[in-house]
Protein backbone atom coordinates (compact mmCIF):
# COMPACT_ATOMS: atom_id res chain seq x y z
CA UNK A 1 19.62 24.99 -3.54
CA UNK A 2 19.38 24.23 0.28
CA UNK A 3 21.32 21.02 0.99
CA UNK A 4 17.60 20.03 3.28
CA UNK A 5 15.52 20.42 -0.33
CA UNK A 6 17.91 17.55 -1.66
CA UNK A 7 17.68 15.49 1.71
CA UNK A 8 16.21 11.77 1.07
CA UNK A 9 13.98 10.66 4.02
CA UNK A 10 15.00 6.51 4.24
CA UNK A 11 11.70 5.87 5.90
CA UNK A 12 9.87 7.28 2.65
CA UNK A 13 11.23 4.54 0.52
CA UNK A 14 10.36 2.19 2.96
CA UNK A 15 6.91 3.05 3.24
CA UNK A 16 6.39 3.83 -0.61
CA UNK A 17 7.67 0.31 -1.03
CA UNK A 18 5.60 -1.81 1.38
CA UNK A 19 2.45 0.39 0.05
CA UNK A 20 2.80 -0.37 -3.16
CA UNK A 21 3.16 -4.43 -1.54
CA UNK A 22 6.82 -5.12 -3.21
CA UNK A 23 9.13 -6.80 -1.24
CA UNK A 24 12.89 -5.48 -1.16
CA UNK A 25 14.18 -7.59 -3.82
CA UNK A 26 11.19 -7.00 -6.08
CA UNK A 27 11.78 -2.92 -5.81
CA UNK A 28 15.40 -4.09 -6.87
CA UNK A 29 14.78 -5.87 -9.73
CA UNK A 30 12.76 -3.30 -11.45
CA UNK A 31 14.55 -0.43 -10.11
CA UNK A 32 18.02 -1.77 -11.28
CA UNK A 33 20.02 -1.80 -7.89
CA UNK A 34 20.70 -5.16 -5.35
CA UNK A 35 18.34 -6.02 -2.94
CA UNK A 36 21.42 -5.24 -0.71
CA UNK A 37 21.37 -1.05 -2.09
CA UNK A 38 17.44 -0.75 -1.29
CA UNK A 39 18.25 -2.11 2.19
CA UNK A 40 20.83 0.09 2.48
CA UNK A 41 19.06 3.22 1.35
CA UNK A 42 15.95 2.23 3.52
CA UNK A 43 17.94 2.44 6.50
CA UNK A 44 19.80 5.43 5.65
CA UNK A 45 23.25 4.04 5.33
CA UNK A 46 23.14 5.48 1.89
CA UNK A 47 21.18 7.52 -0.36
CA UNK A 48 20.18 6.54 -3.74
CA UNK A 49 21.80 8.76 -6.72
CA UNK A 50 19.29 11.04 -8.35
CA UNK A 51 19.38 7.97 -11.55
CA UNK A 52 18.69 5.78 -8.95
CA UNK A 53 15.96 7.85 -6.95
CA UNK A 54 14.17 9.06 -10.57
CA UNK A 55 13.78 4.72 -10.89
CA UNK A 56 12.63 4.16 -7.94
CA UNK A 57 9.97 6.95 -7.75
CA UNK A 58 8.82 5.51 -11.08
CA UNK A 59 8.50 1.77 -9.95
CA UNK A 60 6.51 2.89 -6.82
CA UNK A 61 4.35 6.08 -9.09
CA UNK A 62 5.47 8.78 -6.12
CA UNK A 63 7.01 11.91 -7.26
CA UNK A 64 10.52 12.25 -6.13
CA UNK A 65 8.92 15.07 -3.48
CA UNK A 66 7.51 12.41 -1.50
CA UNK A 67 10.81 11.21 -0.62
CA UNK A 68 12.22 14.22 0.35
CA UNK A 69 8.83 15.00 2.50
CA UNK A 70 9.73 14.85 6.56
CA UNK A 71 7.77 11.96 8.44
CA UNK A 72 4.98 12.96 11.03
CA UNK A 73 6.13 13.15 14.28
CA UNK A 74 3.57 10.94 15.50
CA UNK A 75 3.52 7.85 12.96
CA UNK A 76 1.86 5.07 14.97
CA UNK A 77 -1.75 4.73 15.33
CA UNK A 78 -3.64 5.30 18.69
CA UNK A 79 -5.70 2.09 18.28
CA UNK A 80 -5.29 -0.89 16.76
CA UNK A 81 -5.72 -1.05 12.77
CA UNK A 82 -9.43 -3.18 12.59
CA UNK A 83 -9.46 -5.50 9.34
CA UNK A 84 -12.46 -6.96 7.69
CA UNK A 85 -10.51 -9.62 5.42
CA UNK A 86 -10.55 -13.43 4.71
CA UNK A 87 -8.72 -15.70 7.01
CA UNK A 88 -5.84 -16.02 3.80
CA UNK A 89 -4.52 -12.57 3.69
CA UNK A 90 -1.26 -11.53 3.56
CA UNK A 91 1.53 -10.21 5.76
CA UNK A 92 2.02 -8.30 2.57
CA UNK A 93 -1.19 -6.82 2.29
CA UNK A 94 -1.70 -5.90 5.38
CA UNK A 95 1.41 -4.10 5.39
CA UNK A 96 0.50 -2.11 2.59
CA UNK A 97 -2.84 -1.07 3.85
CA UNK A 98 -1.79 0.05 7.03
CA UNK A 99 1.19 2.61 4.71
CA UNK A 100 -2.00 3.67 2.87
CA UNK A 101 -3.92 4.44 6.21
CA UNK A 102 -0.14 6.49 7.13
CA UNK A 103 -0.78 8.80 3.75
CA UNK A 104 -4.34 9.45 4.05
CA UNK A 105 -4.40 10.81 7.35
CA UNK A 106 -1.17 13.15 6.22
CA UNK A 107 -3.52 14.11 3.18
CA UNK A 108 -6.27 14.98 6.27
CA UNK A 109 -3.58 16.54 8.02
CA UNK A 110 -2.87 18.62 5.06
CA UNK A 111 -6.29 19.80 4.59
CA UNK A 112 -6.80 20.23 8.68
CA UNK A 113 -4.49 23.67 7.98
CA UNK A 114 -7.22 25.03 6.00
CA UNK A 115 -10.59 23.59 6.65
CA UNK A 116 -12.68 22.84 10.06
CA UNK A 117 -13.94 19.19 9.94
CA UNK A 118 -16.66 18.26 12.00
CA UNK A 119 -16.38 17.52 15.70
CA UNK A 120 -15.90 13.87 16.61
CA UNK A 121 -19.44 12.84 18.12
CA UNK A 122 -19.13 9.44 19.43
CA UNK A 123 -20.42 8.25 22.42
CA UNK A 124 -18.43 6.99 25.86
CA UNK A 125 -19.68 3.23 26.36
CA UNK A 126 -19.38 0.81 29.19
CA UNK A 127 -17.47 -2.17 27.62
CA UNK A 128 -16.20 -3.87 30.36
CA UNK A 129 -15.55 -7.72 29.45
CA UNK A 130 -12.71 -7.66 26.97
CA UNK A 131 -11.57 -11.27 27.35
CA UNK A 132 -15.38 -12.52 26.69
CA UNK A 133 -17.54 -12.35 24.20
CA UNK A 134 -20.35 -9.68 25.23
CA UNK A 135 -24.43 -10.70 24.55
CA UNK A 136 -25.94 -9.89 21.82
CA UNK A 137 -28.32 -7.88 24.12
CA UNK A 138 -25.26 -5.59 25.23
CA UNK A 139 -24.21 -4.98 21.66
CA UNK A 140 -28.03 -4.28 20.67
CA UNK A 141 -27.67 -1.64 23.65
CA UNK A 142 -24.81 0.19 22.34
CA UNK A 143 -26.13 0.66 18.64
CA UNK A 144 -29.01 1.66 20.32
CA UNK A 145 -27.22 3.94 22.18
CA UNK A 146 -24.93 5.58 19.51
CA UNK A 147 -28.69 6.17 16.98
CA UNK A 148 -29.97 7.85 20.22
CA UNK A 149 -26.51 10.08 20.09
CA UNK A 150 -26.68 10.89 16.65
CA UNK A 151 -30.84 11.47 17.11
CA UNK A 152 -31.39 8.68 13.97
CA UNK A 153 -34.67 7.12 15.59
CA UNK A 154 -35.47 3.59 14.59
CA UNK A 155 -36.38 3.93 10.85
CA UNK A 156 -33.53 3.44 8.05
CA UNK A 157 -30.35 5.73 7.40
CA UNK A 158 -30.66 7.16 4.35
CA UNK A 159 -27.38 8.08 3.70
CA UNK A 160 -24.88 6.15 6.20
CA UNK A 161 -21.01 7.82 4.43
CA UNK A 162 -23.18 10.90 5.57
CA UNK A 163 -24.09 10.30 8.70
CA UNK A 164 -20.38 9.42 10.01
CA UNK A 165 -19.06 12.40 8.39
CA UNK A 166 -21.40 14.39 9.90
CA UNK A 167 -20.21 13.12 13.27
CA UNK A 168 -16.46 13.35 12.59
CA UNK A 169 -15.54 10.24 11.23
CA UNK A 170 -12.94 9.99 8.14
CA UNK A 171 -13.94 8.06 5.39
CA UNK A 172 -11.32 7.16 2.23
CA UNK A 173 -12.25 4.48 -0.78
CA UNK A 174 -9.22 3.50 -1.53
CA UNK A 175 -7.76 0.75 -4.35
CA UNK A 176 -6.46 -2.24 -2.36
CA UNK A 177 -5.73 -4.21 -5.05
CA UNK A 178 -6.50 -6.99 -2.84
CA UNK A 179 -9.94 -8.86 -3.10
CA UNK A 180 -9.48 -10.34 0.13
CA UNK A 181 -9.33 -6.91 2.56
CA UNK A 182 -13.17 -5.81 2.52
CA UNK A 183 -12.42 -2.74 5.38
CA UNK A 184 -10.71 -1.80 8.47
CA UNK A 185 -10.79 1.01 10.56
CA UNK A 186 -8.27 3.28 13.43
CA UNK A 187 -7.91 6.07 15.60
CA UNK A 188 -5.18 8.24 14.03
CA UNK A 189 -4.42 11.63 16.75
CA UNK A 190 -7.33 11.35 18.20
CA UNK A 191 -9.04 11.31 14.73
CA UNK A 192 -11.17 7.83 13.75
CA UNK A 193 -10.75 6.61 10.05
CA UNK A 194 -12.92 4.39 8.23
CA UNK A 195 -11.23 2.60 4.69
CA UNK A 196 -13.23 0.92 2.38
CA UNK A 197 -12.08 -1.39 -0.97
CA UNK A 198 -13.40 0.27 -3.83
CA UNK A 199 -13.99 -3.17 -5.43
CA UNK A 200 -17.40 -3.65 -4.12
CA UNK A 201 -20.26 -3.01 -6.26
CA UNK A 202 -22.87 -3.11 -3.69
CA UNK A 203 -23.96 -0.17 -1.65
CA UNK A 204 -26.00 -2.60 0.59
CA UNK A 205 -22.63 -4.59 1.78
CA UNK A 206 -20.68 -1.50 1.78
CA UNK A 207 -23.07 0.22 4.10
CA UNK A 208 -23.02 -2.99 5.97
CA UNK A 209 -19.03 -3.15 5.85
CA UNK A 210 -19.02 1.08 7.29
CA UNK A 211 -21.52 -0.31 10.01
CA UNK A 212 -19.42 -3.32 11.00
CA UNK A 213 -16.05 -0.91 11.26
CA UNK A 214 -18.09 1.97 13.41
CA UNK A 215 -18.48 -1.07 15.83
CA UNK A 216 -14.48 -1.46 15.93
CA UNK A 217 -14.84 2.56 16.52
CA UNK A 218 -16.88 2.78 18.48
CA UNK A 219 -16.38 -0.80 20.82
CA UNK A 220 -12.92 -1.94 20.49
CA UNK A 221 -10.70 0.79 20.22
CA UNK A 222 -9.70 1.34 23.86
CA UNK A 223 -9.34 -1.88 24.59
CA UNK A 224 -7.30 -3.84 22.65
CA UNK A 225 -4.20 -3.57 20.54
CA UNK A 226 -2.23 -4.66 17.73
CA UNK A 227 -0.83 -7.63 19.34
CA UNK A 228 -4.61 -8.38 20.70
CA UNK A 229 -6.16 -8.20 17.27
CA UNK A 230 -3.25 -10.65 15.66
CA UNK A 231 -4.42 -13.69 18.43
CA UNK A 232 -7.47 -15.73 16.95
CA UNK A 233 -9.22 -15.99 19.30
CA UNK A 234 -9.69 -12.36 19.83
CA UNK A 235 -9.98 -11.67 16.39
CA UNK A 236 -12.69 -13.82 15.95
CA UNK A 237 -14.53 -12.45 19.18
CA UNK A 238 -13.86 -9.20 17.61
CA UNK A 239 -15.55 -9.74 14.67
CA UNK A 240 -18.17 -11.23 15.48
CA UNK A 241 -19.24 -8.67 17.88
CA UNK A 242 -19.08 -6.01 14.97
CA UNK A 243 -21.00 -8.17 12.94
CA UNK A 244 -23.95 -7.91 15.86
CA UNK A 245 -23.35 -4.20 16.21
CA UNK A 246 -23.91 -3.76 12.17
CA UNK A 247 -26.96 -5.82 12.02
CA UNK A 248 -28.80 -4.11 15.07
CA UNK A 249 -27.22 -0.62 13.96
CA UNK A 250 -28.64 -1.02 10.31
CA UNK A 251 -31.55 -2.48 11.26
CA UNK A 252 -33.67 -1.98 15.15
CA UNK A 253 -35.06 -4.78 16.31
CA UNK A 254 -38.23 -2.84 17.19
CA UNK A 255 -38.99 -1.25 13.44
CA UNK A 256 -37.18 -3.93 11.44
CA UNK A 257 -39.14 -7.08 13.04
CA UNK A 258 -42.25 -5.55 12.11
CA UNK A 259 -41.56 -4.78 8.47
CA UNK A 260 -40.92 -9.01 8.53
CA UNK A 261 -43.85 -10.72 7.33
CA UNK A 262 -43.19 -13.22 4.73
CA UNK A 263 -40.63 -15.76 3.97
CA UNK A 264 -41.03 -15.27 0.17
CA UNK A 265 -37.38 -14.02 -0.87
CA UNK A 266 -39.60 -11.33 -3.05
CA UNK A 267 -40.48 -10.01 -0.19
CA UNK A 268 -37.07 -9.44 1.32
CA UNK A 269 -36.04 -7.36 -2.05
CA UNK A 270 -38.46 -4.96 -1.21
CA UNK A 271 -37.11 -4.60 2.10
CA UNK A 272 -33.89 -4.28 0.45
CA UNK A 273 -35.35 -1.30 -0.91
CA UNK A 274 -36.37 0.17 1.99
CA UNK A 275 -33.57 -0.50 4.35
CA UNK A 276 -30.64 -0.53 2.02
CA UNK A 277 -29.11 -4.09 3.07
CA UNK A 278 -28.39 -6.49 1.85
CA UNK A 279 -30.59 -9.86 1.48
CA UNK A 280 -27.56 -11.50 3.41
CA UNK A 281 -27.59 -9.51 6.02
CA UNK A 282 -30.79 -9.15 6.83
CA UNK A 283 -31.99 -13.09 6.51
CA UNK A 284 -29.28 -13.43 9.47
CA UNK A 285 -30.64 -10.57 11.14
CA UNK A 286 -33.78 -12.40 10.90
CA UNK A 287 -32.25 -15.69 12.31
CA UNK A 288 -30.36 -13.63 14.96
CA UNK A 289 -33.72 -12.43 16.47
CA UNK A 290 -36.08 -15.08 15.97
CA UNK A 291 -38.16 -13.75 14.17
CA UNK A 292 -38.38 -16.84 11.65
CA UNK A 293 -38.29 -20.45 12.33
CA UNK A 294 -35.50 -22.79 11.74
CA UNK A 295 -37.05 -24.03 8.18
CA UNK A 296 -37.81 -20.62 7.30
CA UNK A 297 -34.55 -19.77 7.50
CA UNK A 298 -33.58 -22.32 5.94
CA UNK A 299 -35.74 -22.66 3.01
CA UNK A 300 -35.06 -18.42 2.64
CA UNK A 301 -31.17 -19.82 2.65
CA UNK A 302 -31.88 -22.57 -0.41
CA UNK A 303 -33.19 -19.84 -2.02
CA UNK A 304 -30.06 -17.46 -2.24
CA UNK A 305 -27.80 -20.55 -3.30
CA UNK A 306 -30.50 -21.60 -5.60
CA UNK A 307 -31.06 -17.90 -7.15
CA UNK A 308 -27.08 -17.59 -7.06
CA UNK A 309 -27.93 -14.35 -4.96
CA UNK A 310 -25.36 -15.02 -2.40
CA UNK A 311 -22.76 -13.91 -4.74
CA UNK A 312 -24.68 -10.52 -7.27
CA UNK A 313 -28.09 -9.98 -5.39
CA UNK A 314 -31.25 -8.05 -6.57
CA UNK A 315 -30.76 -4.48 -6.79
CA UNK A 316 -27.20 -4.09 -6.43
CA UNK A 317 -26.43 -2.56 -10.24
CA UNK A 318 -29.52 -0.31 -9.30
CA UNK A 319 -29.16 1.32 -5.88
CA UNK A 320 -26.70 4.23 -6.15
CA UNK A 321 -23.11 3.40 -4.15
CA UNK A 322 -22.63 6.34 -1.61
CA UNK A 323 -19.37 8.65 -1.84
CA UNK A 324 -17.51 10.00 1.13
CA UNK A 325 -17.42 13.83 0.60
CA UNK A 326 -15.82 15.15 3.43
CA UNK A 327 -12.21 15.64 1.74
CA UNK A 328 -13.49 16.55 -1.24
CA UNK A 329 -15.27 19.36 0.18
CA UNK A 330 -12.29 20.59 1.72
CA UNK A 331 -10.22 20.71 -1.60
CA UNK A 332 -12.87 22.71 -3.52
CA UNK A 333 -12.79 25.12 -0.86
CA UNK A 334 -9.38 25.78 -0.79
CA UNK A 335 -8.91 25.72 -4.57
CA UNK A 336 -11.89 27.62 -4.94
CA UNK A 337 -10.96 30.89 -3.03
CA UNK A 338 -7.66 30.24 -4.28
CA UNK A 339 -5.77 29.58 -1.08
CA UNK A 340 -3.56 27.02 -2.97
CA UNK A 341 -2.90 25.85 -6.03
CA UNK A 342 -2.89 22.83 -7.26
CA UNK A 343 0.77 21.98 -7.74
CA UNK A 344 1.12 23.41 -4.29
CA UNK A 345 -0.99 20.17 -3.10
CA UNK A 346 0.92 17.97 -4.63
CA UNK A 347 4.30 18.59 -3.42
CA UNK A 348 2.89 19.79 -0.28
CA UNK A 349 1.07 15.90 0.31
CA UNK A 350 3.72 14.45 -1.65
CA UNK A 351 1.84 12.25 -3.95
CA UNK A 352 0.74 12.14 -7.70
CA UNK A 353 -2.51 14.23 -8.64
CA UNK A 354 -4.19 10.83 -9.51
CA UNK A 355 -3.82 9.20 -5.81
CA UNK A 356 -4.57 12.08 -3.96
CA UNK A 357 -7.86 11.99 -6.03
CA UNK A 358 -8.28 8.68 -5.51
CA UNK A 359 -7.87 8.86 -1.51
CA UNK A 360 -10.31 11.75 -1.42
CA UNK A 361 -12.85 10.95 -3.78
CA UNK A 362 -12.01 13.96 -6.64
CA UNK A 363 -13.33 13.86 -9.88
CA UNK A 364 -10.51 12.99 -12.12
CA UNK A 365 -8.66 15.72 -13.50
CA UNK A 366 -9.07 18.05 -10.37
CA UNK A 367 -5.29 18.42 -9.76
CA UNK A 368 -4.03 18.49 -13.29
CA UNK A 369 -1.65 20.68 -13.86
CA UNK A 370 -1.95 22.88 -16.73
CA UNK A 371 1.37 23.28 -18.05
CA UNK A 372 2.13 26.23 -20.48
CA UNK A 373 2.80 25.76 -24.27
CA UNK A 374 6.45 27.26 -23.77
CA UNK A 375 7.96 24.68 -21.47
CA UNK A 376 8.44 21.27 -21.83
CA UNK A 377 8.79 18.36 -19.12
CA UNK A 378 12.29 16.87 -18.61
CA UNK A 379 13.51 14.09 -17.08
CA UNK A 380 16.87 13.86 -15.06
């Protein structure tokens, strides 16, 4: 066997590691070895011993092939990484998300060999005033803007995971095993990525969550940077802005204020119905435009903490939760006409059949292998 087949790649471990959210002593406890050996092997001093390597592709559930698979040449992101979390998330889990962002766009790169995606179709705007927050009239501009682009009118968007993948934009559910990271979004190669916590049982504050990143996409992502994002006070500014954009995005100011007539909170889940957001969302959007008084709002407000809607609302075990279907697309096509196989994926991507089908939306089962009665799996 060629000595480059048996090659360990030190960053691999690393990155397996931190995605997985185990610190270096962790991944030594339950692999076996010192804290001291896994530093040693993530820096390349020394390679594990296939024992060693078989353990530690078991703690972290990546076949041995991942380790052996040859970094991109381009790693880093081309914008800064957008999060939609709570103010108490880790280090740790933002580590770990931004490894999982590194593996889905090599699973995109992957599938770029084979299949076309669409063209990116997003808008140039002017966003000038990056040390400021912007109005909300400016931010109202550029959603209008971006449904004039993409020729949505002023009604509601049927299918939002649709419409950005339409227009380019990636789109992975992925299991954070974090309740406190809702979304966050980056420019990979020129390519913009949307990643969403499949936690959420609400299509009406996941729609609202895609709408909030597309404003990081679409607003933020020439102008500021890693470093930016980490200072509070940008952060904040930040996220409030794409909070604005999601609202007026979701919901014109011209259509939605005149489906507004009533301050019953039976009224607003039949608008739930008809613009797919949530009851949240929508009472702010309501406060955000005047289109209510300060007691209606508030009384509409008493009723959400007094119906316990702000946690489960109305309509959110009924409304179907959209599905990205961009990647999964791509691998029926390619298994379909037989261009690969499905094994073939797997060490090609390095990952197990179950993640890949978790990062592109499969239905279970589409990358078993079907392994013949005559040979049996061994272990080293």
């Amino acid at each position: 066997m060629d000595n480059n087949e048996l090659k360990i790649i030190p960053n691999r471990i690393k990155q397996a590691r931190v995605s997985r959210g185990y610190s270096m002593g962790e991944l030594a406890d339950l692999a076996g070895v010192t804290k001291q050996a896994i530093s040693q092997y993530e820096m390349g001093k020394t390679a594990p011993s296939a024992a060693t390597l078989n353990r530690i592709s078991d703690v972290l559930n990546y076949p041995v092939s991942f380790f052996r698979k040859e970094m991109p040449t381009n790693k880093n992101a081309n914008s800064a990484v957008f999060f939609r979390s709570r103010k108490t998330t880790s280090a740790k889990a933002y580590a770990a998300s931004k490894e999982k962002i590194s593996i889905f766009r090599e699973i995109h790169d992957y599938l770029c060999k084979y299949v076309s995606f669409p063209d990116i179709q997003l808008p140039k705007i002017d966003y000038t005033d990056i040390y400021h927050e912007i109005s909300d009239k400016q931010i109202e501009d550029y959603a209008n803007q971006l449904r004039n682009h993409w020729q949505l009118g002023n009604g509601p968007i049927e299918n939002l995971t649709a419409v950005l993948q339409k227009n380019g934009i990636m789109i992975s559910v992925m299991d954070l095993n974090n309740q406190k990271i809702d979304a966050f979004s980056v420019w990979y190669d020129s390519v913009p990525y949307v990643f969403l916590s499949s936690d959420k049982p609400s299509n009406a504050r996941i729609r609202f969550d895609i709408a909030h990143e597309l404003g990081h996409l679409l607003m933020h992502a020439d102008n500021f940077s890693d470093d930016d994002v980490d200072k509070k006070i940008i952060h904040d500014k930040l996220e409030y802005e794409a909070n604005v954009f999601a609202g007026a995005f979701l919901m014109p100011e011209e259509s939605f204020s005149k489906d507004v007539y009533s301050t019953s909170i039976d009224h607003f889940i039949q608008l739930k119905k008809k613009w797919n957001v949530s009851l949240a969302a929508m009472i702010y959007r309501c406060e955000s435009l005047d289109l209510l008084s300060a007691n209606q709002i508030k009384y509409l407000k008493d009723q959400m903490t007094y119906k316990v809607y702000w946690k489960k609302e109305p309509l959110d075990d009924v409304i179907p939760i959209e599905k990205p279907f961009a990647h999964r697309q791509a691998f029926d096509l390619i298994l379909e006409n037989k261009i690969t196989t499905p094994y073939e994926i797997i060490e090609n991507i390095g990952c197990s059949a179950e993640e890949i089908e978790k990062y592109s939306f499969l239905d279970p089962g589409t990358l078993k292998i079907a392994i013949p009665n005559n040979i049996i799996q061994l272990k080293f």
